[in-house]
Protein backbone atom coordinates (compact mmCIF):
# COMPACT_ATOMS: atom_id res chain seq x y z
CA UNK A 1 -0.06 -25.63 44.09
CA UNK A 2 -3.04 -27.87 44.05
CA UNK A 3 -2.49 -30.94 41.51
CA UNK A 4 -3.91 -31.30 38.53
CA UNK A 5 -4.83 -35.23 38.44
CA UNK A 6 -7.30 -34.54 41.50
CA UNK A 7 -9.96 -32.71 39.43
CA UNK A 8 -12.79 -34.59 37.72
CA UNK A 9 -12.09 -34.93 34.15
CA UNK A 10 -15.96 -34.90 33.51
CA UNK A 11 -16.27 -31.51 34.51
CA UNK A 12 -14.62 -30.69 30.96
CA UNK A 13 -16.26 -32.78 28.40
CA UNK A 14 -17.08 -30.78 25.45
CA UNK A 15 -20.66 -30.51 24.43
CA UNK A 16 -21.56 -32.92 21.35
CA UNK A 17 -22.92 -29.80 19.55
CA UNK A 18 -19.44 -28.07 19.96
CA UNK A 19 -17.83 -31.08 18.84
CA UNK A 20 -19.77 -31.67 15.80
CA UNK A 21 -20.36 -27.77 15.06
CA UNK A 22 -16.20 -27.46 15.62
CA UNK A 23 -15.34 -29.92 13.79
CA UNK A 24 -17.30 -28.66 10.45
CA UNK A 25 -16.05 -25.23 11.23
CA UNK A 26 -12.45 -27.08 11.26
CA UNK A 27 -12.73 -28.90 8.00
CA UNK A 28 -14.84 -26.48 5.77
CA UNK A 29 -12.81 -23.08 6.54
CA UNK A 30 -13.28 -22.41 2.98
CA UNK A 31 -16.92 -22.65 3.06
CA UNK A 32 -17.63 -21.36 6.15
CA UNK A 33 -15.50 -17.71 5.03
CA UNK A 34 -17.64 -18.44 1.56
CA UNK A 35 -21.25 -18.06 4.27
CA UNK A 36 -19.60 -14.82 5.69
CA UNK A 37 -18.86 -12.83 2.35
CA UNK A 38 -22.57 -13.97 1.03
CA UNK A 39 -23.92 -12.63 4.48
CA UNK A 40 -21.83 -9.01 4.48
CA UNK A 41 -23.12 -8.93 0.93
CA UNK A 42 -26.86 -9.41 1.82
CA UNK A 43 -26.18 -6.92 4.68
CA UNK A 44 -23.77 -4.28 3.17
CA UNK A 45 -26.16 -1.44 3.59
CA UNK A 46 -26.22 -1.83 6.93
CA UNK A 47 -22.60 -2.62 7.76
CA UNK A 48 -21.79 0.53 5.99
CA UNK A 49 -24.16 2.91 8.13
CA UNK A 50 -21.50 1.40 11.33
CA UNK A 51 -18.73 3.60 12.43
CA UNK A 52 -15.48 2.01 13.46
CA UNK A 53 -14.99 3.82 16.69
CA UNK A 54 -11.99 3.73 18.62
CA UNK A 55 -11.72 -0.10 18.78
CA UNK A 56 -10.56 -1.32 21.72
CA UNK A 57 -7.98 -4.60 21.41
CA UNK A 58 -6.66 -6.29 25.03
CA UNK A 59 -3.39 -7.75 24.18
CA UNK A 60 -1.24 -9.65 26.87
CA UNK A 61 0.47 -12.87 27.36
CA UNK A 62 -2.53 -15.38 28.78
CA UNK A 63 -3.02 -15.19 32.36
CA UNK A 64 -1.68 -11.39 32.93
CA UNK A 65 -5.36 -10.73 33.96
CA UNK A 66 -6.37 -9.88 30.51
CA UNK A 67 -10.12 -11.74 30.98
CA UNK A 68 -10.78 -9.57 34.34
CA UNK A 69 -10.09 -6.65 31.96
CA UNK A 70 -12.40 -8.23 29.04
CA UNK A 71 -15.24 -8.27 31.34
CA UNK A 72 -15.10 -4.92 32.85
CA UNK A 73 -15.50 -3.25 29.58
CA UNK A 74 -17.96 -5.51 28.01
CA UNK A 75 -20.15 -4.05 31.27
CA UNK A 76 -19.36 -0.40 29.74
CA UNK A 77 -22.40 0.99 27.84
CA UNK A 78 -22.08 0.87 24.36
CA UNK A 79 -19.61 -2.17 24.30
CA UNK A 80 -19.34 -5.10 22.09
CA UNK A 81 -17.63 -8.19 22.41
CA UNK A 82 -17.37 -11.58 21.42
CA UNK A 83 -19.55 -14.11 23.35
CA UNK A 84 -19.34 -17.83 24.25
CA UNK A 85 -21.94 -18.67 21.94
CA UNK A 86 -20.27 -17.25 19.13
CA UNK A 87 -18.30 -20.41 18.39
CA UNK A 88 -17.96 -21.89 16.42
CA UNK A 89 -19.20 -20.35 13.36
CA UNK A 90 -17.61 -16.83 13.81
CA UNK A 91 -17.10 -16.43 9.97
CA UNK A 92 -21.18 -15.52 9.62
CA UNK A 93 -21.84 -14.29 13.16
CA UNK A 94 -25.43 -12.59 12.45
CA UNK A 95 -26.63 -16.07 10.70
CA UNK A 96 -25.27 -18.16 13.79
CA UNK A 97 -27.26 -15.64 16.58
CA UNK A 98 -30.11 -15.84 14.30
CA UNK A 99 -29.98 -19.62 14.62
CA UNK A 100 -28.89 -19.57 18.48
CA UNK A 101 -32.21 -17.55 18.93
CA UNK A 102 -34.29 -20.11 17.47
CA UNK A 103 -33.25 -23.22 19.37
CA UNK A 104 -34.68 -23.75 22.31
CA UNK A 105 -32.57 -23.53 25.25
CA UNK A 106 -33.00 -24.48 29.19
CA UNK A 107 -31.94 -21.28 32.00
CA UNK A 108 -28.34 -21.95 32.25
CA UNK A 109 -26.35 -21.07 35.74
CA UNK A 110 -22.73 -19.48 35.57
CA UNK A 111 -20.57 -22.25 36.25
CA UNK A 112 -16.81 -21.74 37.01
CA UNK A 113 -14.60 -21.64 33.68
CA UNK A 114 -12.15 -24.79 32.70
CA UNK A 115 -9.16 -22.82 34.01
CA UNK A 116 -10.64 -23.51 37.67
CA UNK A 117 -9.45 -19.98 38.34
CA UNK A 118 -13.40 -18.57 40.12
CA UNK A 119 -14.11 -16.89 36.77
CA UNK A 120 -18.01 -17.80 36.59
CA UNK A 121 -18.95 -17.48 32.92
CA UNK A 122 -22.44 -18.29 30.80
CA UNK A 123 -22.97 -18.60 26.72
CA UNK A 124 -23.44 -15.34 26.93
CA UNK A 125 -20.28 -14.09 28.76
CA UNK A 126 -17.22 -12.04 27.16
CA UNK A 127 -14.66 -14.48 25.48
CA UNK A 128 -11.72 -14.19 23.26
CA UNK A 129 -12.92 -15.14 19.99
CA UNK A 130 -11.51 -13.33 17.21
CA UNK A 131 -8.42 -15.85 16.33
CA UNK A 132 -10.43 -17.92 14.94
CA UNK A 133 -10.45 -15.52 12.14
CA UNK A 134 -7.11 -15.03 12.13
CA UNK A 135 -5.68 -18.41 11.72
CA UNK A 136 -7.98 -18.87 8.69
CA UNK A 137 -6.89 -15.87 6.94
CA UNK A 138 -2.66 -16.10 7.94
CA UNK A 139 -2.02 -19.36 7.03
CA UNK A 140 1.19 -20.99 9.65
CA UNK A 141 0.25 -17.78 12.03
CA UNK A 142 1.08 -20.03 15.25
CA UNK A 143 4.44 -21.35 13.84
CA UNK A 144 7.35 -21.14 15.87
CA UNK A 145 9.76 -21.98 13.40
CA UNK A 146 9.79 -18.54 11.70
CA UNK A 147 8.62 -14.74 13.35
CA UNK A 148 4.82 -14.55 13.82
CA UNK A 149 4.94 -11.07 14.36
CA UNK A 150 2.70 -8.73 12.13
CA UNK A 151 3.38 -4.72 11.90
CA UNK A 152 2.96 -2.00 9.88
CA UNK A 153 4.82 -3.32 7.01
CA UNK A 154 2.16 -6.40 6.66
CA UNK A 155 -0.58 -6.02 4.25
CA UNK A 156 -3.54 -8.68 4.01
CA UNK A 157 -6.52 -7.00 1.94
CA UNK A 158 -8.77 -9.76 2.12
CA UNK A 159 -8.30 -10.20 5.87
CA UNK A 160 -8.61 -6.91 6.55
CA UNK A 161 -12.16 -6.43 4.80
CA UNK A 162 -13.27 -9.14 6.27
CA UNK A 163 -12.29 -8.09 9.66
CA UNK A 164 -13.93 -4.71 9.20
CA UNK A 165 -16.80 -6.19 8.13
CA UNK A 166 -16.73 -8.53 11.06
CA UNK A 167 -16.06 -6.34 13.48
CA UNK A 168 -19.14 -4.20 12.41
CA UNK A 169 -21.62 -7.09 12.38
CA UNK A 170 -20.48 -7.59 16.20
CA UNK A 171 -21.81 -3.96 16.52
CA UNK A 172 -25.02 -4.54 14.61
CA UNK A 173 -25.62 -7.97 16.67
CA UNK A 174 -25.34 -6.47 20.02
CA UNK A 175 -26.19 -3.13 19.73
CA UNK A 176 -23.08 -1.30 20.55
CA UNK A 177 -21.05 1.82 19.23
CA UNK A 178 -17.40 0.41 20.62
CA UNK A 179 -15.78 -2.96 19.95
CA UNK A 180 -13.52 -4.53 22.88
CA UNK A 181 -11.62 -7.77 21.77
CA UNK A 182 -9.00 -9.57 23.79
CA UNK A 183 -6.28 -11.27 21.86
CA UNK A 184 -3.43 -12.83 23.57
CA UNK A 185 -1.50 -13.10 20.22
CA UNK A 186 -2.36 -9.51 19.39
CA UNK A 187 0.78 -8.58 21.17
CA UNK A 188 3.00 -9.40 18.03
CA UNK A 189 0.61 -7.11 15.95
CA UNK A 190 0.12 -4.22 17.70
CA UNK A 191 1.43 -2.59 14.75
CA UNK A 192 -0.28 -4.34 12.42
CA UNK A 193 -3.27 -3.68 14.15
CA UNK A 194 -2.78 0.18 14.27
CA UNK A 195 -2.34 0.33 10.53
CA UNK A 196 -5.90 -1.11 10.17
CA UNK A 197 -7.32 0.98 12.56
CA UNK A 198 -5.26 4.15 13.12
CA UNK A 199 -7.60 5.54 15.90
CA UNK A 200 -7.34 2.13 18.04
CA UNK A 201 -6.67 2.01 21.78
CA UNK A 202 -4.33 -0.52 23.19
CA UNK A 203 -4.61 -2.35 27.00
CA UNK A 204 -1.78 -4.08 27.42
CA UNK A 205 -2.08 -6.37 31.06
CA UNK A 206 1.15 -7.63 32.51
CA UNK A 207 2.36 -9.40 35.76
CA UNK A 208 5.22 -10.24 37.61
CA UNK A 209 7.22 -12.90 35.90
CA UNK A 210 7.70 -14.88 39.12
CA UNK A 211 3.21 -15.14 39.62
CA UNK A 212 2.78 -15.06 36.00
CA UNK A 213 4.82 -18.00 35.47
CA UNK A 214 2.91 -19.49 37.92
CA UNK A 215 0.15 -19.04 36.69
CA UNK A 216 0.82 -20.84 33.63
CA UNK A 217 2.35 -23.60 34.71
CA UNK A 218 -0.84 -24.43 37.03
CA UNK A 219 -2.36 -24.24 33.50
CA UNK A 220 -0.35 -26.26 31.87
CA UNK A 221 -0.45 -28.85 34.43
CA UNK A 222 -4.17 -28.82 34.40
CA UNK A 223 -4.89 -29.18 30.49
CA UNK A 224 -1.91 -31.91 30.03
CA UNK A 225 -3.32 -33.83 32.96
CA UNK A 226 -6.99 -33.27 31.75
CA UNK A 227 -6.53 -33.79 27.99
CA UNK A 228 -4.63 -37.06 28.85
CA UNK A 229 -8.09 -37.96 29.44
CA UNK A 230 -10.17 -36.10 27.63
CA UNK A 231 -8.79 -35.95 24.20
CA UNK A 232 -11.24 -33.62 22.53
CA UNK A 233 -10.51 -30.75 24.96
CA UNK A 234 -7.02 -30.41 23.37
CA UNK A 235 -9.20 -30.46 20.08
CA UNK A 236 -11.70 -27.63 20.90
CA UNK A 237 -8.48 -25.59 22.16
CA UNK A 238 -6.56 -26.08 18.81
CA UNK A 239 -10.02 -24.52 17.11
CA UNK A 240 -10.32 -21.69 19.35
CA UNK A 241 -6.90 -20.79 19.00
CA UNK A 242 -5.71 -21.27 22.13
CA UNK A 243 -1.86 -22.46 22.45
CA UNK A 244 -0.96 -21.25 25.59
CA UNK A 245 -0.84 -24.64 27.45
CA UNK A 246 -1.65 -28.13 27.88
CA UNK A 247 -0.68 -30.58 24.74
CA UNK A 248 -1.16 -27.66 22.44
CA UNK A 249 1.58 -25.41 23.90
CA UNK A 250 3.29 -23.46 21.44
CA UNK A 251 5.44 -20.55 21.80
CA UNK A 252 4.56 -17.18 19.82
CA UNK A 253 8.03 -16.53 18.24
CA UNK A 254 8.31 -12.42 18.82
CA UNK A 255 11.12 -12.08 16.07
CA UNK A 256 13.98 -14.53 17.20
CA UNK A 257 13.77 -18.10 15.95
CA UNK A 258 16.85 -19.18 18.42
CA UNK A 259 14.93 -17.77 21.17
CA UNK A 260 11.72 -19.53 20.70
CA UNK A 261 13.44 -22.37 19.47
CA UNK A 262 15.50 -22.37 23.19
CA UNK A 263 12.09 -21.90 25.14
CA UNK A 264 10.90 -24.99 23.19
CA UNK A 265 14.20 -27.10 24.35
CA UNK A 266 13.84 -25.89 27.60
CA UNK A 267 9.88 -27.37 27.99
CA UNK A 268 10.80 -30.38 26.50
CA UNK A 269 13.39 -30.59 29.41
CA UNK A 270 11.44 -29.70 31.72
CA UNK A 271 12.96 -26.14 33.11
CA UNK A 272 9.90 -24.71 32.96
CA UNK A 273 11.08 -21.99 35.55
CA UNK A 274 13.45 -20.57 32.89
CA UNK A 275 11.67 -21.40 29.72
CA UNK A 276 8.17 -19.39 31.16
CA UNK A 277 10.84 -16.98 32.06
CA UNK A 278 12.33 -16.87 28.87
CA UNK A 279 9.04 -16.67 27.16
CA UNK A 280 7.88 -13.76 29.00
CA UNK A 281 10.86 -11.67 28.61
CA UNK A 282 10.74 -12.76 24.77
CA UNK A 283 7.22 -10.97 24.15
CA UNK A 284 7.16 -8.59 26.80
CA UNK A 285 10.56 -6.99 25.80
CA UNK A 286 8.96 -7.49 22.30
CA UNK A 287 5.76 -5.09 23.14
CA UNK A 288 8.07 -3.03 24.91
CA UNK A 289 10.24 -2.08 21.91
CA UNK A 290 7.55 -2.12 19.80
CA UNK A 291 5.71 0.53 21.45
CA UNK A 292 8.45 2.51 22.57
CA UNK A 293 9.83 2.67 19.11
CA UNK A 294 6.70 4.00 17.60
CA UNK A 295 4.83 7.25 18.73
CA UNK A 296 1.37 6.58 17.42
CA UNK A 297 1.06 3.24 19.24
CA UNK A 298 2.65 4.67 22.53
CA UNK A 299 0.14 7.18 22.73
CA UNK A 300 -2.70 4.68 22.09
CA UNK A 301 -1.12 2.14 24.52
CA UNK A 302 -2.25 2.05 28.16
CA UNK A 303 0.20 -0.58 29.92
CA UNK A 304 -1.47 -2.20 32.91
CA UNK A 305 0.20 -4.16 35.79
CA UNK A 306 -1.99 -6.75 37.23
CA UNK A 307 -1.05 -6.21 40.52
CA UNK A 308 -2.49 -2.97 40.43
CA UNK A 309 -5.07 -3.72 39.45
CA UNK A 310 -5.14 -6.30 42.26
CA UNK A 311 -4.50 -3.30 45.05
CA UNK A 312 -5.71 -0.56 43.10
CA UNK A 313 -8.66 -1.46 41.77
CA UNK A 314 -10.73 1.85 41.83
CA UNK A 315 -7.72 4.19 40.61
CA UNK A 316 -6.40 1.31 37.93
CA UNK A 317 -9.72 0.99 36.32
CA UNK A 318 -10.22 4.54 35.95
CA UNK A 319 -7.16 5.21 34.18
CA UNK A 320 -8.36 2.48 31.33
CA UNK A 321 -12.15 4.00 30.91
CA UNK A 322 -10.39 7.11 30.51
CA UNK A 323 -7.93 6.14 28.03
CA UNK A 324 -10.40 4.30 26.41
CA UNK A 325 -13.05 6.77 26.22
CA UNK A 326 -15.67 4.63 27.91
CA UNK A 327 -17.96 5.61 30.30
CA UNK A 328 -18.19 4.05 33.96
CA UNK A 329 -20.01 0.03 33.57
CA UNK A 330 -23.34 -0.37 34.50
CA UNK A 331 -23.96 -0.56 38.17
CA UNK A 332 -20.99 1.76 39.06
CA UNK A 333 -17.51 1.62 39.11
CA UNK A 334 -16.98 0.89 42.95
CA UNK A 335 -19.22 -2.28 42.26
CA UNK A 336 -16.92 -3.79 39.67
CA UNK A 337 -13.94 -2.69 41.73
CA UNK A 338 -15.03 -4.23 45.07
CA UNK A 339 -15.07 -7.49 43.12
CA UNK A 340 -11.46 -7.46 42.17
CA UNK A 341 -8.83 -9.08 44.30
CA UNK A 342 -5.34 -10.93 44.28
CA UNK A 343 -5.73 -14.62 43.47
CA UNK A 344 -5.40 -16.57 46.57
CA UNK A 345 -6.26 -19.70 45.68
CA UNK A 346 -2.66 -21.58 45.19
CA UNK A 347 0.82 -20.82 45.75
CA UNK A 348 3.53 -20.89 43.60
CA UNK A 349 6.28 -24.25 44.51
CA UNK A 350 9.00 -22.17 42.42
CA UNK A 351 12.35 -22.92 44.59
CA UNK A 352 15.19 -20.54 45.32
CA UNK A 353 17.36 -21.55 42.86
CA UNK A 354 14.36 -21.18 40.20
CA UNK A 355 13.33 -18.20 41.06
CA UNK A 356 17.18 -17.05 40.68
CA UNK A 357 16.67 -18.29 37.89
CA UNK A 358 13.44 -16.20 36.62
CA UNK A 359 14.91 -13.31 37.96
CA UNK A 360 18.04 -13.86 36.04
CA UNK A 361 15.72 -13.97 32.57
CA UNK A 362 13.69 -11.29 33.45
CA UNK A 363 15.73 -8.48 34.75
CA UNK A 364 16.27 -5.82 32.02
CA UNK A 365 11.77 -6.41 30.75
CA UNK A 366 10.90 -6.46 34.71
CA UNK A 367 13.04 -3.23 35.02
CA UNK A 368 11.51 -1.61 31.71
CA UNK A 369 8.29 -2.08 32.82
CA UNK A 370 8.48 -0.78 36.73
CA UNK A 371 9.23 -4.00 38.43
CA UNK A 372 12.68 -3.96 40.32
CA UNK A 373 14.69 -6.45 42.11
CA UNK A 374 13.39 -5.15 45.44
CA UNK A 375 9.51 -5.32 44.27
CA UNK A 376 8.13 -7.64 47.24
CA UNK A 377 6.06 -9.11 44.08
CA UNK A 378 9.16 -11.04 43.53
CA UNK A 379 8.82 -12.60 46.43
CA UNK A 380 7.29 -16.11 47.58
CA UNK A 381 3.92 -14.65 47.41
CA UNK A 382 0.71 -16.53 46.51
CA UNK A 383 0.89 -15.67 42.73
């Protein structure tokens, strides 16, 4: 696994705008949710002509392939997603664009993502936006100390309005009929989430625990090392929402406070073979139940395994447009699935005794979900 401290820390400086833009977004929540009720209210007529169709939320434990998925449907006709450019005022989203539009801007080239991982992405590319929303409305929503999960029992009126409203603006702004979101911590409310909006479909990505915790730990290595250096990138993370690594890291407790409260001991040790082990057992084994145990969701649920993804791109992708209910993306669907291949760009340094170790965690959530001791996944692959 390639190390972190040999990448230029320039290469992820945050822009002075989205400094200076995130940090008013940061301190005047208040006023900033004050700019989006005025701006539904100028534009109710219109938000009300918008059907809710058969949202489409993309809920998985960060790096289980989840932004591959993102940007395969955003190429659907008819789709809308968040953007890049959205941030950071997503409270007033129409405003914002309206302003974006106005400013003149220089031709800007893909460039390859902060994650390093050959995702090429451009202001207006498909990005996971929609938490900013959430953490203003749910106040302590990323605290491990107590259960962060939301279900059908949870009722927020105001957030929900809001989110309605939102979500229909998004359709106004980019002329679409189906919203596609991707929420990493939407898989503690799936249930939640289906109570809102009973028609939803569900894409749940997963991967084997011994790549996936791979894959996070190169993460984590790479944001620690980087924000070491560059300070404000663990800012702009804390105001997207993101938590999933780097000095930020914080565990989403799935309903057990001594579990979340071991994975924490065991990153502050160090073990981070069992503690990302732990961790994805936690939340997978949490969606599992969760969607098991409830017959509306299940049917609404469409699990997918990265890895087949990875090998079966044609037949994998097919099986989410159809449970979706979204036509092929433009260009065809052998294009997007010629694109698509296992990430061979670093190898996992996991030893035997760690991944014993993962294995150990993992066994009864890799079983439950198709992946058995003999999978050669499990292996000493590159992850």
């Amino acid at each position: 696994m390639p190390q972190a401290s040999a990448v230029d820390p320039a290469r992820f400086r945050v822009p002075w705008e989205q400094r200076l833009f995130g940090a008013v977004m940061e301190k005047c929540g208040r006023l900033c949710r004050a700019i989006g009720h005025l701006e539904s209210a100028v534009m109710r007529e219109r938000i009300e002509r918008v059907p809710l169709d058969r949202p489409v939320f993309i809920a998985g434990v960060a790096r289980s392939g989840s932004t591959i998925l993102l940007e395969i449907l955003a190429q659907c006709p008819g789709t809308a997603t968040h953007r890049y450019r959205d941030f950071p005022f997503l409270h007033f989203p129409v405003a914002w664009n309206a302003y974006l539009d106005l400013v003149p801007r220089r031709a800007v080239k893909p460039v390859e993502r902060a994650h390093l991982d050959g995702i090429l992405v451009t202001p207006e590319s498909p990005e996971a936006m929609e938490e900013i929303l959430w953490m203003d409305f749910v106040p302590g929503l990323h605290d491990p100390t107590h259960s962060n999960v939301l279900d059908a029992t949870t009722s927020l009126p105001a957030f929900e309005r809001f989110l309605r409203d939102h979500i229909r603006k998004i359709l106004l702004l980019r002329d679409g009929s189906r919203y596609v979101a991707k929420g990493n911590y939407n898989l503690t409310r799936l249930g939640y989430l289906l109570k809102i909006f009973p028609d939803a479909r569900f894409i749940v990505p997963i991967r084997h625990p011994v790549s996936h915790a791979a894959s996070l730990l190169k993460q984590h290595r790479l944001f620690s090392s980087v924000e070491a250096v560059v300070p404000e990138v663990a800012r702009h993370m804390r105001r997207l929402g993101h938590f999933e690594f780097g000095s930020n890291r914080t565990p989403i407790n799935a309903g057990d406070d001594e579990t979340t409260r071991s994975i924490t001991e065991l990153w502050q040790r160090g073990d981070e073979a069992r503690g990302l082990a732990r961790y994805w057992a936690s939340l997978y084994g949490h969606a599992h139940a969760t969607i098991v145990g409830n017959p509306g969701l299940r049917d609404a649920t469409l699990v997918v395994r990265f890895e087949d993804l990875c090998l079966h791109p044609t037949a994998t992708i097919r099986r989410i447009l159809d449970h979706c209910g979204l036509p092929e993306p433009h260009g065809g669907l052998a294009r997007i699935a010629a694109r698509i291949t296992k990430p061979d760009y670093y190898r996992h340094d996991f030893t035997p005794e760690q991944l014993a170790v993962i294995a150990e965690e993992t066994q009864d959530v890799r079983c439950a979900f198709g992946y058995d001791d003999n999978d050669p996944l499990a292996s000493p692959a590159r992850a």
